[in-house]
Protein backbone atom coordinates (compact mmCIF):
# COMPACT_ATOMS: atom_id res chain seq x y z
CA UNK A 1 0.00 0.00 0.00
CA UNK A 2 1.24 3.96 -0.79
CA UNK A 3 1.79 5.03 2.26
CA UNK A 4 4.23 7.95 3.74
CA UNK A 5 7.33 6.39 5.90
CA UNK A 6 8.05 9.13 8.36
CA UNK A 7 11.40 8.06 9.27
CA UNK A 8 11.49 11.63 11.73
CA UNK A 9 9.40 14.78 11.80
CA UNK A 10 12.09 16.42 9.27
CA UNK A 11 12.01 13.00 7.15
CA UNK A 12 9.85 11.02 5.23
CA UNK A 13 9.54 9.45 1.90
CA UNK A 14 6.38 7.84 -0.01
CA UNK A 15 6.50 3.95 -0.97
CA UNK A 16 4.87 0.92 -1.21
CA UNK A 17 6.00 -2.94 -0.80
CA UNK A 18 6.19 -3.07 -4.90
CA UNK A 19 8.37 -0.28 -5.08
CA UNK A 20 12.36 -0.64 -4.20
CA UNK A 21 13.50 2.66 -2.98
CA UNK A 22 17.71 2.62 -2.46
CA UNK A 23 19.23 2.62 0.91
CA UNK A 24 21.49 5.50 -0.11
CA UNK A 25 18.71 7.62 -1.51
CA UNK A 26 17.46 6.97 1.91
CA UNK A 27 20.62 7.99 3.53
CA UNK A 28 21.20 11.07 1.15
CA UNK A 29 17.79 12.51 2.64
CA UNK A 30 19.48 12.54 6.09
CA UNK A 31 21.96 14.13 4.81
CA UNK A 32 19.59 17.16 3.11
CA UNK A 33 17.52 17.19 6.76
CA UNK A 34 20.79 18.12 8.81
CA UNK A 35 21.44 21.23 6.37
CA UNK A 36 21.14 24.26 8.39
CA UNK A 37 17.74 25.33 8.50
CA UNK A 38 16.53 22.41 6.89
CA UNK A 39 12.83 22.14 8.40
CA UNK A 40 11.57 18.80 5.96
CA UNK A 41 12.44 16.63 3.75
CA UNK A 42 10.26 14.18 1.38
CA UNK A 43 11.49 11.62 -1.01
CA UNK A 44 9.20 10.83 -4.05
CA UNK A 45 8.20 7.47 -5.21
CA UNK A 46 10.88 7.80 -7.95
CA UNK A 47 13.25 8.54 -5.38
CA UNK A 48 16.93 7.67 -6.48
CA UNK A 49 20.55 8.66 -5.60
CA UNK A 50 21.92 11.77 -6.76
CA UNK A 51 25.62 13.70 -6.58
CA UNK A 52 25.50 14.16 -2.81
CA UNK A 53 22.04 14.49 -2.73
CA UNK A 54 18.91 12.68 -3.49
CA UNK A 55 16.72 13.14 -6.90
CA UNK A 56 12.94 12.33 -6.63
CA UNK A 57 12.44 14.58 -3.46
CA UNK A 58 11.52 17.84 -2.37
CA UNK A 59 13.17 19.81 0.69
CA UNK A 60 11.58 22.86 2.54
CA UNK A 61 13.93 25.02 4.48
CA UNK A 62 13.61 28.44 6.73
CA UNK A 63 15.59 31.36 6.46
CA UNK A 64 18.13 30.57 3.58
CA UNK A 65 17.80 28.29 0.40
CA UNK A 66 20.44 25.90 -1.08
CA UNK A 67 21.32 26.23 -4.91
CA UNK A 68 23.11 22.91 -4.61
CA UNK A 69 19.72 21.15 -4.25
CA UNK A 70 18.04 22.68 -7.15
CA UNK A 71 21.03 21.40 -9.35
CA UNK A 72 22.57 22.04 -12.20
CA UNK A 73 19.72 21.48 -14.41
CA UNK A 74 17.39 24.69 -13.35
CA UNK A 75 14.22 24.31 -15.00
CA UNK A 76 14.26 21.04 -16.31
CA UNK A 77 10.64 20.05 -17.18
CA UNK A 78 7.78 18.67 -18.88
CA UNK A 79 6.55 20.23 -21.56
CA UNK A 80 3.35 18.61 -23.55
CA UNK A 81 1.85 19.11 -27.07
CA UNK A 82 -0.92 18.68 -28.88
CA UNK A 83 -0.39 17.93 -32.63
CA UNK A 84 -2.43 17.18 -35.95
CA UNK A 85 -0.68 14.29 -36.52
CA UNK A 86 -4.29 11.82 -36.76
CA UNK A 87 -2.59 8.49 -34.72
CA UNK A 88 -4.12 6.18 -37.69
CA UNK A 89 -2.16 8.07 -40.34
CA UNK A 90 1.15 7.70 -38.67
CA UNK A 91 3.66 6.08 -40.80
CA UNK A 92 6.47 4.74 -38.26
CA UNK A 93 9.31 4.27 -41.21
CA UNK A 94 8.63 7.60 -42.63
CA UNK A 95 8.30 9.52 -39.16
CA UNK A 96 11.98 7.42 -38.00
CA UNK A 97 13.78 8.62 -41.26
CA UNK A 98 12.73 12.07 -40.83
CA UNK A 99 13.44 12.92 -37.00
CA UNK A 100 16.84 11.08 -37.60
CA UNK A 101 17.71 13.69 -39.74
CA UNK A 102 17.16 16.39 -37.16
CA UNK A 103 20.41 18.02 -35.77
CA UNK A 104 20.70 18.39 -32.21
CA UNK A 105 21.17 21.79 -32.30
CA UNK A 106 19.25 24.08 -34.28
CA UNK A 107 20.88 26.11 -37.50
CA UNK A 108 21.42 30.01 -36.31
CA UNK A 109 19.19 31.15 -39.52
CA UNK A 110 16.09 28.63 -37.58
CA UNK A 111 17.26 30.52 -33.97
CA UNK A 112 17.03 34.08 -35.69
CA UNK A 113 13.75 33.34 -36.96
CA UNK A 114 12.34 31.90 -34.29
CA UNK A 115 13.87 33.11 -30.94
CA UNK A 116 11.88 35.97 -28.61
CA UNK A 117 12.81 39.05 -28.56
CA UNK A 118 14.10 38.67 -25.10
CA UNK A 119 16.53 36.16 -25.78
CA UNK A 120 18.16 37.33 -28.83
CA UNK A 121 21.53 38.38 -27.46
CA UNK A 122 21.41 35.63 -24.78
CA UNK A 123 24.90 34.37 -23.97
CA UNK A 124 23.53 30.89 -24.28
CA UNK A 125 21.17 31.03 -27.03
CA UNK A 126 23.02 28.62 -29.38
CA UNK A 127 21.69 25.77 -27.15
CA UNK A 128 18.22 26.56 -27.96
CA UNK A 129 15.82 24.27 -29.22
CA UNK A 130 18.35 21.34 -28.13
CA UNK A 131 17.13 18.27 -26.11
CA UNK A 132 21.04 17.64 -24.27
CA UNK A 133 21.95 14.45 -23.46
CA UNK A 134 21.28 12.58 -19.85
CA UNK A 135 17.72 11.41 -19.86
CA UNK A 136 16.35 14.19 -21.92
CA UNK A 137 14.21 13.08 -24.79
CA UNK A 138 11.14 14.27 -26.59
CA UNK A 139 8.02 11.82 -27.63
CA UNK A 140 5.63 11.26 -30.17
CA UNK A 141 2.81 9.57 -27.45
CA UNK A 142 -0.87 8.34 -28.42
CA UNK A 143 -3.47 8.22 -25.75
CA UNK A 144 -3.68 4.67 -24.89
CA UNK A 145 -6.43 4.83 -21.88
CA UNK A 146 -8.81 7.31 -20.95
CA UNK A 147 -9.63 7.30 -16.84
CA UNK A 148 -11.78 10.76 -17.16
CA UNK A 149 -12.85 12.20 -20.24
CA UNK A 150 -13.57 15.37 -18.75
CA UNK A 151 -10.95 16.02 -18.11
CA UNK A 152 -9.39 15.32 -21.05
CA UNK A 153 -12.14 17.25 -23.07
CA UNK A 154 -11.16 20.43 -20.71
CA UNK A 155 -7.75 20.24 -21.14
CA UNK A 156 -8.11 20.37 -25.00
CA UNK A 157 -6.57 16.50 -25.79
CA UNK A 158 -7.59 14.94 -29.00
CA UNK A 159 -7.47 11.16 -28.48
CA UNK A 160 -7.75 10.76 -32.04
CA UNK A 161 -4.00 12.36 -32.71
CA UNK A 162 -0.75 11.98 -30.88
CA UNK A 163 0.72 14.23 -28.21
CA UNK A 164 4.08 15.29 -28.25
CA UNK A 165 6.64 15.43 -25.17
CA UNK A 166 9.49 17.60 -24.03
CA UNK A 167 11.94 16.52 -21.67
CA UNK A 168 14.57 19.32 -21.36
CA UNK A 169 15.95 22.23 -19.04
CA UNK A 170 18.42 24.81 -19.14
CA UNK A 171 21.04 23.31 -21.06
CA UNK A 172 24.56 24.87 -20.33
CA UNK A 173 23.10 28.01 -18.53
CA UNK A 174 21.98 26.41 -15.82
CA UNK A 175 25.58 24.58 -15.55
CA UNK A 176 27.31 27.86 -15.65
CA UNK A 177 24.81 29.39 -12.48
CA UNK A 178 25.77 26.46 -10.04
CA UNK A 179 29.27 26.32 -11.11
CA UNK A 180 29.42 29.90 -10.44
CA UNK A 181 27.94 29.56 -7.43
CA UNK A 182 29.80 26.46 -5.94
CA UNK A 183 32.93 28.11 -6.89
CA UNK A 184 31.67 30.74 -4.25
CA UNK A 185 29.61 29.29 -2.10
CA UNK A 186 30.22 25.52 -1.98
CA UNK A 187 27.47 23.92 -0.35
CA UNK A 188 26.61 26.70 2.80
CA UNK A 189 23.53 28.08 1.09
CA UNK A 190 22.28 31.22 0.46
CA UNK A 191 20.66 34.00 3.11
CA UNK A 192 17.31 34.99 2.13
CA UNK A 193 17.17 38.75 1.24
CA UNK A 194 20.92 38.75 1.26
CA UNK A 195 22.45 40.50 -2.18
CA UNK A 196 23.95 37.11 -3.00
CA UNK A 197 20.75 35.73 -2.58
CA UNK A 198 18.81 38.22 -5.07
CA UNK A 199 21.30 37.51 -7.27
CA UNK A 200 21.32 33.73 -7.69
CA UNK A 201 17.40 33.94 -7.37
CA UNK A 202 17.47 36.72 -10.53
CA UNK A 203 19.90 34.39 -12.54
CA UNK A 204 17.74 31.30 -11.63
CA UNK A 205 14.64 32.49 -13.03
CA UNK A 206 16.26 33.06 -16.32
CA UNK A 207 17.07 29.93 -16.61
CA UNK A 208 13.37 29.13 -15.45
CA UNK A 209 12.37 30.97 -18.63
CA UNK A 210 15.36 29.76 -20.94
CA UNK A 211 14.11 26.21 -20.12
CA UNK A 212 10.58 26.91 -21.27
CA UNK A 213 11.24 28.63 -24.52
CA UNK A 214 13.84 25.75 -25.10
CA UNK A 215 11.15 23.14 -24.70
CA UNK A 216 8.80 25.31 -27.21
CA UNK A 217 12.06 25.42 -29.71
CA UNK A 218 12.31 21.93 -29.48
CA UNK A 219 8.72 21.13 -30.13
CA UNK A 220 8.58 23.63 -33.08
CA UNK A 221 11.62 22.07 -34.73
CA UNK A 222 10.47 18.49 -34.43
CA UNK A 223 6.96 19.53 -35.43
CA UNK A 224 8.39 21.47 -38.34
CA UNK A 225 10.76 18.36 -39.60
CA UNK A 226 7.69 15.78 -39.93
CA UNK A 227 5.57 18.92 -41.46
CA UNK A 228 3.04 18.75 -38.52
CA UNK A 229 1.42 21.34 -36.26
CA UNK A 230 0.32 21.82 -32.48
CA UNK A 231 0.12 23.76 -29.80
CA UNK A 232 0.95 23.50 -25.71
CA UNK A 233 -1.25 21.74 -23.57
CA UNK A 234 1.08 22.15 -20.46
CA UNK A 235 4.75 23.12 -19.15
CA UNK A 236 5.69 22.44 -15.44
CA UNK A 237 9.48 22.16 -14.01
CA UNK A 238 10.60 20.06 -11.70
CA UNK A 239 13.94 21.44 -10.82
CA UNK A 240 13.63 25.04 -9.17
CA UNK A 241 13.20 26.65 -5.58
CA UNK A 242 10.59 29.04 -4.42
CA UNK A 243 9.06 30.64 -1.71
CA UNK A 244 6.31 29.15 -0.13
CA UNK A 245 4.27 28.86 2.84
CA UNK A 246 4.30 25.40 4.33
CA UNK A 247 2.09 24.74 7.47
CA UNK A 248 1.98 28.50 8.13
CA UNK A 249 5.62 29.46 7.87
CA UNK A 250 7.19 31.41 5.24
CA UNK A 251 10.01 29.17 3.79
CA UNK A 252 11.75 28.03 0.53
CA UNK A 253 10.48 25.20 -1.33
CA UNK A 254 13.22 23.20 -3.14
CA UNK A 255 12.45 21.12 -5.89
CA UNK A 256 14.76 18.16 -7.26
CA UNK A 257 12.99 15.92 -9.78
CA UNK A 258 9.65 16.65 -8.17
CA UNK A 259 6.85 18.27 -9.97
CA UNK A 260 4.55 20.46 -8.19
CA UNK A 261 0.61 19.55 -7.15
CA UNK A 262 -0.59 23.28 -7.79
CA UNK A 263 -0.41 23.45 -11.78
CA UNK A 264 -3.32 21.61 -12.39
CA UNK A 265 -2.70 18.53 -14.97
CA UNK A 266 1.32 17.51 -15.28
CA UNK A 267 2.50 14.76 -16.67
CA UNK A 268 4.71 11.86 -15.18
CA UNK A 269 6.42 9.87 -17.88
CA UNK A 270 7.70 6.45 -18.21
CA UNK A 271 11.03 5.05 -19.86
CA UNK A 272 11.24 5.25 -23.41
CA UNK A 273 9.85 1.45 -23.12
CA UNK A 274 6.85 2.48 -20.78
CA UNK A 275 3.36 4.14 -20.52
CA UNK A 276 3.61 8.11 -19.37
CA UNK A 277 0.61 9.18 -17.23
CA UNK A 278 -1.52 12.42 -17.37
CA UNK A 279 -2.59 13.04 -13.52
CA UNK A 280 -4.36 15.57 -11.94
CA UNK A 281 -2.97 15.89 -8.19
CA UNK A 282 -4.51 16.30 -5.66
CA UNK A 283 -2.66 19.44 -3.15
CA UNK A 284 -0.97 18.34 -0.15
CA UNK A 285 1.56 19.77 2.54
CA UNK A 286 2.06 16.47 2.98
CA UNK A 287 4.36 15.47 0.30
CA UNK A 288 5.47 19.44 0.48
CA UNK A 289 3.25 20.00 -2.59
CA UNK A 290 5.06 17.64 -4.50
CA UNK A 291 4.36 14.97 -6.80
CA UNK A 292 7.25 12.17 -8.42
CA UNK A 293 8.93 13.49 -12.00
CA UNK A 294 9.09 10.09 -13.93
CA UNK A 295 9.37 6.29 -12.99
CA UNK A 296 12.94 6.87 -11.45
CA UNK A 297 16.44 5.32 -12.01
CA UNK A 298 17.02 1.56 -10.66
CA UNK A 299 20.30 1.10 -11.82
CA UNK A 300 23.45 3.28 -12.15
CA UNK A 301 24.12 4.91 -15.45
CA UNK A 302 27.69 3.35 -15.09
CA UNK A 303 26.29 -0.28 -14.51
CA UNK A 304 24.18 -0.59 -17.55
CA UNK A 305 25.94 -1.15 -20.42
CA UNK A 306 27.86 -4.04 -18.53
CA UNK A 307 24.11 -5.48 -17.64
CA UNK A 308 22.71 -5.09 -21.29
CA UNK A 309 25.13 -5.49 -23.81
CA UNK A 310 25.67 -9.32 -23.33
CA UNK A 311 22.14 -9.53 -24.11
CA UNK A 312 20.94 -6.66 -26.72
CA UNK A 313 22.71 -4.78 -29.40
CA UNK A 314 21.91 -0.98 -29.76
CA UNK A 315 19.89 -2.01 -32.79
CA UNK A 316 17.79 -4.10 -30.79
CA UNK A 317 17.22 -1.40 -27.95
CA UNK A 318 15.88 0.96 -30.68
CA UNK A 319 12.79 -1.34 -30.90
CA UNK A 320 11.10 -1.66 -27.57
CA UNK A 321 8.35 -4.22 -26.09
CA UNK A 322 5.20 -1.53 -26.54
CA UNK A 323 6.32 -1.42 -30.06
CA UNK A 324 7.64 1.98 -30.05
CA UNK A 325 10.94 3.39 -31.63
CA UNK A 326 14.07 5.01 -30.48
CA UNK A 327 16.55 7.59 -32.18
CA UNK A 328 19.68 7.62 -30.29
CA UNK A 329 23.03 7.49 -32.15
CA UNK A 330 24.89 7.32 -28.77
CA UNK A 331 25.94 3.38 -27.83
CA UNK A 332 26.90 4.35 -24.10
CA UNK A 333 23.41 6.51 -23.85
CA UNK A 334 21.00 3.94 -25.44
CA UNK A 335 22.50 1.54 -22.71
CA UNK A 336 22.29 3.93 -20.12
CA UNK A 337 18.83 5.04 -20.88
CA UNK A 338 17.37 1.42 -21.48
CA UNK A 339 13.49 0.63 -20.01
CA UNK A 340 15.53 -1.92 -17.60
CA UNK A 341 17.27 0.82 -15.85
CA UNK A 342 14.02 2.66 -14.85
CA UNK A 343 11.37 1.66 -12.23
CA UNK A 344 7.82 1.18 -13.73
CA UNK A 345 5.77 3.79 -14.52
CA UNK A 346 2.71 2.37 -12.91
CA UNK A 347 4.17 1.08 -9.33
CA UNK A 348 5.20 4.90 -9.41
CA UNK A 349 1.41 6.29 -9.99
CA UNK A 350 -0.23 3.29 -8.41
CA UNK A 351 1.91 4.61 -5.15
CA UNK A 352 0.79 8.06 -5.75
CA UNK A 353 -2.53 7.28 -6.04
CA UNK A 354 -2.50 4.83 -2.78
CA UNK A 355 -1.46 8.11 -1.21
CA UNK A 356 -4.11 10.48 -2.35
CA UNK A 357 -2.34 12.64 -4.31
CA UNK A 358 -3.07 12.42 -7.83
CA UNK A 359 -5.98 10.98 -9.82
CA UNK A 360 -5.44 9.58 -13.09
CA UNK A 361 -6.32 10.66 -16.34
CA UNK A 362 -5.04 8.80 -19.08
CA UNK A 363 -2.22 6.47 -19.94
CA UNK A 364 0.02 7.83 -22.93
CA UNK A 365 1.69 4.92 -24.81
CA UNK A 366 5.56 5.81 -26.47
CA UNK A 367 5.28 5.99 -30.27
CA UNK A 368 8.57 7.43 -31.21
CA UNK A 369 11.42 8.67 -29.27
CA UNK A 370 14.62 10.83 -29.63
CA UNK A 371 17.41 11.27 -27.73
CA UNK A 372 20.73 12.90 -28.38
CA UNK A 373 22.60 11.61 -31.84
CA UNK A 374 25.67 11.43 -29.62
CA UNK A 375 28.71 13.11 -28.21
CA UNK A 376 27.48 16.46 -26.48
CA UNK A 377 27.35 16.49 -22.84
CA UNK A 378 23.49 17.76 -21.48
């Protein structure tokens, strides 16, 4: 059963009896709670092991915030689309040859044309409209199950056409900002109100906003290379920190791979061999808010291609079991990025749900996915 595990007052983390959570995901949320004004910590059902400190979970402190928890992703998100592409017209071969084709990065004539205004001169703009590498991807998707049609009307879905998903942040920017700031600050923090404070929190919201247009640049270039169209059903991050008032005290909300319950519909995806799931959550100080970001990691990126490769080529991992497709011209990534290495999709919602917090609306089934073609760092 979903349940919360309150391991203290400043700790707790939601799972069930189906769904392994790692000891040292465990042990990196003690480590988060004994930050200095550190008030509570809650671990996701995708809960997993990050660089020092967990991903899946969401942290709420008093008094100062911690860049190092936010990450070096700011921004990163889900970004959903509606196209015109009618699901019984798709032509798999034809859709594969022409997304292969796409460049990672986009040509400067396509960024001149297309950029805002506001980001014309942007130091970083040359990454725009690029998905990076790690476990970014964007995905063709067809609505496989429907749990509440009204929902679904509201929200503007078409059943009868596929959706379109963008999993991307801040590219480099957001790299540069914790560097920066790590250089300066190691791990200590920052002082709320303090100048250094303002200052991180004015460069973090660009790359709030650089992540969002990135996610629309992506969408527009893969819509424009299979000569489709569509428009944005919803965008929410899952990497940020904010204020926010948590069980009447004015604090700072950190988000790390945990998408927020006050958005209205968000989606949690699968692997790029599993369902993705439109919820609508239900809002809880609970879970501080917060809802899981994707099935999780079960194995170690550096583990994978040593448990894979005996048994499938790269080839063979660009078909999966739903009958999808996968574009990824990196070896080491496809490996790394492989359905195995995930947690499922459902034991993740199916926990969520045991726990009140979201209700689900449909199931979203993988069509066609794309990754990096190789060799670029996210």
């Amino acid at each position: 059963m979903g349940i919360y595990h309150n391991v203290s007052d400043a700790i707790a983390y939601i799972a069930s009896d189906d769904l392994w959570i790692e000891g040292s995901a465990i042990q990196q949320l003690h480590t988060t709670a004994n930050l200095p004004g550190m008030r509570r910590v809650v671990g996701m059902p995708d809960l997993h092991p990050g660089r020092g400190y967990p991903i899946g979970a969401a942290f709420f402190s008093l008094g100062r915030f911690y860049p190092a928890l936010v990450g070096n992703d700011i921004g990163c998100g889900m970004a959903l689309w509606q196209t015109d592409i009618l699901t019984r017209k798709y032509n798999a071969d034809k859709f594969e040859k022409r997304l292969a084709e796409l460049d990672d990065s986009a040509e400067e004539a396509w960024l001149e044309e297309h950029l805002p205004e506001g980001l014309i001169q942007h130091p970083w703009r040359s990454a725009l409209g690029s998905i990076g590498g790690g476990n970014h991807f964007a995905e063709l998707q067809q609505v496989d199950q429907v749990f509440n049609t009204e929902r679904i009307n509201f929200a503007g879905l078409d059943t009868q056409h596929l959706l379109l998903l963008a999993h991307s942040g801040s590219r480099g920017l957001g790299q540069s900002i914790l560097q920066h700031h790590i250089a300066s600050f190691s791990h200590n923090g920052l002082e709320e109100g303090s100048d250094d404070a303002m200052r991180y929190l004015t460069e973090h919201n660009d790359a709030l906003a650089f992540a969002r247009v990135n996610r629309q640049l992506i969408a527009s270039r893969i819509l424009q290379q299979v000569r489709a169209t569509g428009h944005s059903v919803l965008d929410v991050a899952h990497n940020f920190v904010e204020s926010c008032c948590i069980g009447g005290q004015q604090g700072w909300l950190h988000r790390k791979g945990a998408t927020p319950d006050t958005c209205g519909l968000v989606i949690i995806p699968g692997s790029r061999g599993d369902y993705s799931w439109l919820v609508q959550p239900v809002p809880s100080e609970a879970s501080l808010c917060s809802l899981a970001h994707g099935a999780g990691r079960k194995w170690m990126r550096t583990e994978c291609k040593g448990r894979l490769s005996g048994k499938f080529s790269p080839q063979q991992l660009s078909r999966t079991e739903l009958g999808s497709r996968v574009i990824c011209r990196d070896k080491q990534l496809i490996y790394e990025e492989a359905p195995q290495a995930y947690k499922s999709a459902e034991s993740v919602i199916n926990c969520l749900v045991q726990a009140g917090l979201v209700e689900p609306v449909a199931r979203l089934r993988p069509v066609l996915t794309l990754k990096t073609r190789g060799g670029k760092s996210a």
